[in-house]
N, C-alpha and C. Protein backbone atom coordinates (compact mmCIF):
# COMPACT_ATOMS: atom_id res chain seq x y z
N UNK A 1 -6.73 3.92 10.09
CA UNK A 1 -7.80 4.23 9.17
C UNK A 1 -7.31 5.29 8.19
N UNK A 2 -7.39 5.24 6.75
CA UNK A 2 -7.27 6.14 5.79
C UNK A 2 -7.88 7.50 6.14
N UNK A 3 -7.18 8.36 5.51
CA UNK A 3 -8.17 9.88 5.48
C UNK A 3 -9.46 9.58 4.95
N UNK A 4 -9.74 8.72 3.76
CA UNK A 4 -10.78 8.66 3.19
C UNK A 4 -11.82 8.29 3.69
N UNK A 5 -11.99 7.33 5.16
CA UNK A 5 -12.64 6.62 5.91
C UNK A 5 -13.29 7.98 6.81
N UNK A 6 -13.02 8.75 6.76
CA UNK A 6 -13.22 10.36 7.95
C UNK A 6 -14.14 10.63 7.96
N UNK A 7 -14.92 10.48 8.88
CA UNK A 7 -16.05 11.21 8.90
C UNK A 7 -16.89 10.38 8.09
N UNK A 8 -16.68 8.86 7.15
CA UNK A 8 -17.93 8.80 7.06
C UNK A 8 -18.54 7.53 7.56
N UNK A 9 -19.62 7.33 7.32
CA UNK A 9 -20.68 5.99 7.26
C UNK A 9 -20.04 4.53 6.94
N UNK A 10 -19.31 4.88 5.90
CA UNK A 10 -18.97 3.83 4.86
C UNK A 10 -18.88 2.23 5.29
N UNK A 11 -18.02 2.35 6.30
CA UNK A 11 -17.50 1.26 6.81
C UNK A 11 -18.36 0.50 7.63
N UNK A 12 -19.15 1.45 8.40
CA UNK A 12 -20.19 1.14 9.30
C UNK A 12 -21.60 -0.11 8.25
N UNK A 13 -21.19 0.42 7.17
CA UNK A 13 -22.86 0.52 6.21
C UNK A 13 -21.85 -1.46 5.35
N UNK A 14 -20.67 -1.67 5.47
CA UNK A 14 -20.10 -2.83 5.11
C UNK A 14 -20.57 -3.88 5.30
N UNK A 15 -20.86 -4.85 4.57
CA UNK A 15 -21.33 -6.39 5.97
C UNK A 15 -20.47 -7.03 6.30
N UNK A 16 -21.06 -7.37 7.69
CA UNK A 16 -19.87 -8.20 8.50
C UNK A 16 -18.65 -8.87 7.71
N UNK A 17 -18.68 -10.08 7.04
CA UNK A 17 -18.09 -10.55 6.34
C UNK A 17 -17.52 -9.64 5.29
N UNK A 18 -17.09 -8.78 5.19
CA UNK A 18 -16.39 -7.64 4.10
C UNK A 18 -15.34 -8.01 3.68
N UNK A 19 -13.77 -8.44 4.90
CA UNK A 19 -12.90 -9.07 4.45
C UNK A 19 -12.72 -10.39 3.37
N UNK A 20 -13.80 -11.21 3.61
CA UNK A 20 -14.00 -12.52 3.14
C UNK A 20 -13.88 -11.83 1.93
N UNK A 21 -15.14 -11.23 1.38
CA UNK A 21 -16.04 -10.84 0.30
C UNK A 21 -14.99 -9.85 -0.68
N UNK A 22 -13.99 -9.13 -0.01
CA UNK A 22 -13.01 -8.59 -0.35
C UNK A 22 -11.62 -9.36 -0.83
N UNK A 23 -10.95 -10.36 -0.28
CA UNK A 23 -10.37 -11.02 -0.55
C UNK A 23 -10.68 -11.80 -1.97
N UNK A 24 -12.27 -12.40 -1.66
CA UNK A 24 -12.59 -13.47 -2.58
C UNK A 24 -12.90 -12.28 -4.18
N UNK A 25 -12.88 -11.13 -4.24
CA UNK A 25 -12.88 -10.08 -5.43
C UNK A 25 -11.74 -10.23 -5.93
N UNK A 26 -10.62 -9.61 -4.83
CA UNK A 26 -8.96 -10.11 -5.40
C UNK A 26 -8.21 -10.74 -6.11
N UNK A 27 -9.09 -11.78 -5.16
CA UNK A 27 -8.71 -13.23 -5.96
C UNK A 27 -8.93 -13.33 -6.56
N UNK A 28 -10.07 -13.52 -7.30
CA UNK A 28 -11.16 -13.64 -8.90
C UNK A 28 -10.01 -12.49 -9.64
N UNK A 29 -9.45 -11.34 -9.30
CA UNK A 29 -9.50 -10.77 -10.67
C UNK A 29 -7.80 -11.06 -10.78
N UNK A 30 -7.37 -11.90 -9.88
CA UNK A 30 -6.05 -12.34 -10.06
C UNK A 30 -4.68 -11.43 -9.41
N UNK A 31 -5.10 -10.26 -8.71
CA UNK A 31 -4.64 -9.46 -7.66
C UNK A 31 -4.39 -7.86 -8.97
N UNK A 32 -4.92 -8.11 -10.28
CA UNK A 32 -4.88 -6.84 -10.84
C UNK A 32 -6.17 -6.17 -10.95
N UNK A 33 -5.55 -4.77 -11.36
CA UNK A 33 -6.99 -3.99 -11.37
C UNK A 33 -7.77 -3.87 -12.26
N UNK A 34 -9.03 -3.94 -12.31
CA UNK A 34 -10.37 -3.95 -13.25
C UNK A 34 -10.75 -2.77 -14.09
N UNK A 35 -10.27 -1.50 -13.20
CA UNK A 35 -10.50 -0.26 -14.06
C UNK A 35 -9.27 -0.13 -15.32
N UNK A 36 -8.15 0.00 -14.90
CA UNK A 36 -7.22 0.50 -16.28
C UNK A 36 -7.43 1.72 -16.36
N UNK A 37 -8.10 2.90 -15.56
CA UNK A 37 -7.57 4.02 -16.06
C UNK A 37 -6.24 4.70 -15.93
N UNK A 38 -5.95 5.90 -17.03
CA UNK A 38 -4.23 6.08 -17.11
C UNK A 38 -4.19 6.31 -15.28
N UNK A 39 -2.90 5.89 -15.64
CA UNK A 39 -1.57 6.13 -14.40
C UNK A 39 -2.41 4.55 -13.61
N UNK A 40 -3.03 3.69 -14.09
CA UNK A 40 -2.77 2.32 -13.15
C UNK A 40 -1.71 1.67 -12.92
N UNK A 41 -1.73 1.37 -11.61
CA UNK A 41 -0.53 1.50 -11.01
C UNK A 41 -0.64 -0.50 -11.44
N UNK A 42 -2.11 -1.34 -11.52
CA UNK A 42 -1.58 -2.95 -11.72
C UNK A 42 -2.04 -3.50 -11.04
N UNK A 43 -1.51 -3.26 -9.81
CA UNK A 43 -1.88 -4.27 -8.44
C UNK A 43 -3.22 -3.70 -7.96
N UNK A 44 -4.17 -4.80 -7.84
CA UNK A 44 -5.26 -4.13 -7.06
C UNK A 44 -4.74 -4.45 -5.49
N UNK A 45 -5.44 -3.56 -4.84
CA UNK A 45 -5.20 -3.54 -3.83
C UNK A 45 -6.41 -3.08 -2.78
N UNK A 46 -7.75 -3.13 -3.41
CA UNK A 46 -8.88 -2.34 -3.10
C UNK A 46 -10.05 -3.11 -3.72
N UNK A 47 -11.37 -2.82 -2.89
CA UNK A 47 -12.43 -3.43 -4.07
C UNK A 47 -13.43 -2.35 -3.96
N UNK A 48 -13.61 -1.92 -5.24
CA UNK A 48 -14.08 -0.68 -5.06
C UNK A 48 -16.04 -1.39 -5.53
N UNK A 49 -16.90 -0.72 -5.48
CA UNK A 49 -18.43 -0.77 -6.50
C UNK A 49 -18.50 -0.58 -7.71
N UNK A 50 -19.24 -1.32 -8.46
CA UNK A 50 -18.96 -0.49 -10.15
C UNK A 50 -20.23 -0.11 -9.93
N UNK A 51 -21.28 -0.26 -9.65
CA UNK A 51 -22.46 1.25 -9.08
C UNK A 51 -21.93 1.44 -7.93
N UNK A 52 -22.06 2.95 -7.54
CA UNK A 52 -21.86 3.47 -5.92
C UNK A 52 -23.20 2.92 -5.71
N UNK A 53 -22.97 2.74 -4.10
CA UNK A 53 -24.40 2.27 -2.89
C UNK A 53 -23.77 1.03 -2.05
N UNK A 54 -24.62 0.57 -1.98
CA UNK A 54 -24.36 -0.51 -1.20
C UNK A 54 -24.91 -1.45 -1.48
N UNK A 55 -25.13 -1.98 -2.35
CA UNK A 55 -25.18 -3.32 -3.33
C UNK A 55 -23.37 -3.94 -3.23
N UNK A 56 -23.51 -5.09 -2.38
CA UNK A 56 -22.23 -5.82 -2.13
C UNK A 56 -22.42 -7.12 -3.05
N UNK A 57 -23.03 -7.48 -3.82
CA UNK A 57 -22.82 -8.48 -4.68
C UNK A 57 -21.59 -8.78 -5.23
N UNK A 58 -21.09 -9.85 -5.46
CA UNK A 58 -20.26 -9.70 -6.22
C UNK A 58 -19.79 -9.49 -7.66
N UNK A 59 -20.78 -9.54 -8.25
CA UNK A 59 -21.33 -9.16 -9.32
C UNK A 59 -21.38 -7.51 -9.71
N UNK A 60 -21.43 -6.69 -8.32
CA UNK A 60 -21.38 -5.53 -8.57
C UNK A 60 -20.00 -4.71 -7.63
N UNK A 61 -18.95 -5.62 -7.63
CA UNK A 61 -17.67 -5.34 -7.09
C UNK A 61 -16.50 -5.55 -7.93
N UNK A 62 -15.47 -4.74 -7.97
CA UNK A 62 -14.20 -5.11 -8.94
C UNK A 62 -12.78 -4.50 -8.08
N UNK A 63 -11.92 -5.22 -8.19
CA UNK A 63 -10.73 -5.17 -7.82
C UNK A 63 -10.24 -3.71 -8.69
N UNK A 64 -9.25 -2.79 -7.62
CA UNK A 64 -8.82 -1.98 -8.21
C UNK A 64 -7.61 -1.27 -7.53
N UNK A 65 -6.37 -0.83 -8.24
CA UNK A 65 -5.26 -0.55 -7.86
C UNK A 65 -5.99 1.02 -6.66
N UNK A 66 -4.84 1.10 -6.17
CA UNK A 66 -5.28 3.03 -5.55
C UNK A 66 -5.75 4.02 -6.34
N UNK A 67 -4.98 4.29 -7.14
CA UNK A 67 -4.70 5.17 -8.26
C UNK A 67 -6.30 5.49 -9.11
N UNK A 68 -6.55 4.16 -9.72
CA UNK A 68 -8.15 3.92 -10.53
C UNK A 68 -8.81 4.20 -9.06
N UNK A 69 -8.74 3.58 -8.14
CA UNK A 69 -10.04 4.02 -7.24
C UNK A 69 -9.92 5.17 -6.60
N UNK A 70 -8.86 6.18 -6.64
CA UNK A 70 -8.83 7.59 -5.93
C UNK A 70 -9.86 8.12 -7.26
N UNK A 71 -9.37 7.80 -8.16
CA UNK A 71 -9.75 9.05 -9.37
C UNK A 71 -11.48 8.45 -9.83
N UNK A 72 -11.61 6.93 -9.51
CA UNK A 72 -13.07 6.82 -9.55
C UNK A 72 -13.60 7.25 -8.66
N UNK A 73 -13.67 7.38 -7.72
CA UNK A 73 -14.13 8.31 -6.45
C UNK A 73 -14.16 9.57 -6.20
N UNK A 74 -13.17 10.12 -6.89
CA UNK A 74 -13.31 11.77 -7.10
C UNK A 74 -14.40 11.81 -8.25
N UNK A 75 -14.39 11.29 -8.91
CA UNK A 75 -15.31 11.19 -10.41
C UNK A 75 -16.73 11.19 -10.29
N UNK A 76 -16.90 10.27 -9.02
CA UNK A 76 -18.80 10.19 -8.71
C UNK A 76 -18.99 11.52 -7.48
N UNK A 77 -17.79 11.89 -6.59
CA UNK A 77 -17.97 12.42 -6.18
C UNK A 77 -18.15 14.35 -6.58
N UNK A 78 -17.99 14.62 -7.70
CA UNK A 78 -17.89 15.76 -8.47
C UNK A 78 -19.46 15.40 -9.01
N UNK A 79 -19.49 14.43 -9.51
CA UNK A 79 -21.15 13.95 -10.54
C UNK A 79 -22.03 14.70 -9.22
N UNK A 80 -21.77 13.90 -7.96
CA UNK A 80 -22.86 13.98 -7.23
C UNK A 80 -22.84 15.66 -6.49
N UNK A 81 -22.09 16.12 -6.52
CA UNK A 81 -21.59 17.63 -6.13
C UNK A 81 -22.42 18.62 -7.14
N UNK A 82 -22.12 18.23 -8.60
CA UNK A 82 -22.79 19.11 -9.53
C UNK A 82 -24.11 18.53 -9.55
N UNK A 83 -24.59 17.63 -9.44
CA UNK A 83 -26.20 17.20 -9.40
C UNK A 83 -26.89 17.67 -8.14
N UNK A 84 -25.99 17.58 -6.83
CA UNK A 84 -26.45 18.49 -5.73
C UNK A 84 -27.00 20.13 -6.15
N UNK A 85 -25.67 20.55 -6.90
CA UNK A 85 -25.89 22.47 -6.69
C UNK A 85 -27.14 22.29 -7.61
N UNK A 86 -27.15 21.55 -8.58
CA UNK A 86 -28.21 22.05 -9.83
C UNK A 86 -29.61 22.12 -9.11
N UNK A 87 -29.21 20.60 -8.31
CA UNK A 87 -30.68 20.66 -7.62
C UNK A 87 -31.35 22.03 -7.00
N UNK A 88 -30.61 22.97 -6.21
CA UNK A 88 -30.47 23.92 -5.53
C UNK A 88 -30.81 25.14 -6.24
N UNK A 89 -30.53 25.46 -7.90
CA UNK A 89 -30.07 26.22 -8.33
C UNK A 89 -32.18 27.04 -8.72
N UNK A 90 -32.25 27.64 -8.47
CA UNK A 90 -33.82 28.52 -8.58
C UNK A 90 -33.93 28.79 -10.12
N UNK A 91 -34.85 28.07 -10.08
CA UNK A 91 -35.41 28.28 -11.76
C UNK A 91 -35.47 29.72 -12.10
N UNK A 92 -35.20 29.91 -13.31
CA UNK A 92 -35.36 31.36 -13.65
C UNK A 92 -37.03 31.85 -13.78
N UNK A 93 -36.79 32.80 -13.38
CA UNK A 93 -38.52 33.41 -13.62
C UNK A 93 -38.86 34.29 -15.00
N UNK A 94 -39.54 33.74 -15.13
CA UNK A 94 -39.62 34.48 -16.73
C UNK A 94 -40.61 36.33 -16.53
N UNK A 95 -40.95 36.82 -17.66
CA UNK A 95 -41.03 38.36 -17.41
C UNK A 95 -42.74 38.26 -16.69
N UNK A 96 -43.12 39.00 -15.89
CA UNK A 96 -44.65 38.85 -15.51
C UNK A 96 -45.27 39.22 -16.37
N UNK A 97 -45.08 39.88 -17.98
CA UNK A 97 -45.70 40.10 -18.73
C UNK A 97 -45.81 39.04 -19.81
N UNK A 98 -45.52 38.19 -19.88
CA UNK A 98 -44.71 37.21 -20.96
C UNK A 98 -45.61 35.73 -20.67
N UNK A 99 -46.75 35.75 -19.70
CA UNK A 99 -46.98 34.33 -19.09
C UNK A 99 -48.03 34.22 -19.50
């Protein structure tokens, strides 16, 4: 199992048939990757979500080298990090004279 698999849900939350459904992505995109961001390495080798969740459609799956899917994954995972703290963050209080 990857480091990336650690500790979470992910795999658990897959449907049965994942390999199938994974393969048959591959295949469709001809074994290259769908993202293209710099440093793609070409070969997919992964099928990543183009929304995060768990919507397994295929329609909402794309083939993608390591490289595009490390750095798409750090990418939602920072989004969802800074949308966490903000959530958190205590509104400012304005002056008790001022209201």
């Amino acid at each position: 199992m990857s480091t990336g698999w650690k500790g979470s849900t992910r795999r658990a939350r897959l449907p049965i048939e994942w390999d199938r459904i994974r393969r048959k992505v591959l295949k469709s995109a001809g074994g290259e990757c769908q993202i293209r961001a710099q440093g793609c390495e070409g070969l997919a080798t992964a099928v990543d979500h183009v929304v995060a969740g768990d919507d397994h459609r295929l329609s909402n799956l794309q083939a993608t080298c390591s490289n595009c899917h490390t750095k798409k994954t750090n990418f939602e995972n920072k989004q969802r990090l800074t949308k966490k703290m903000a959530a958190r963050k205590r509104p400012t209080e304005g002056h008790p004279g001022q209201q």
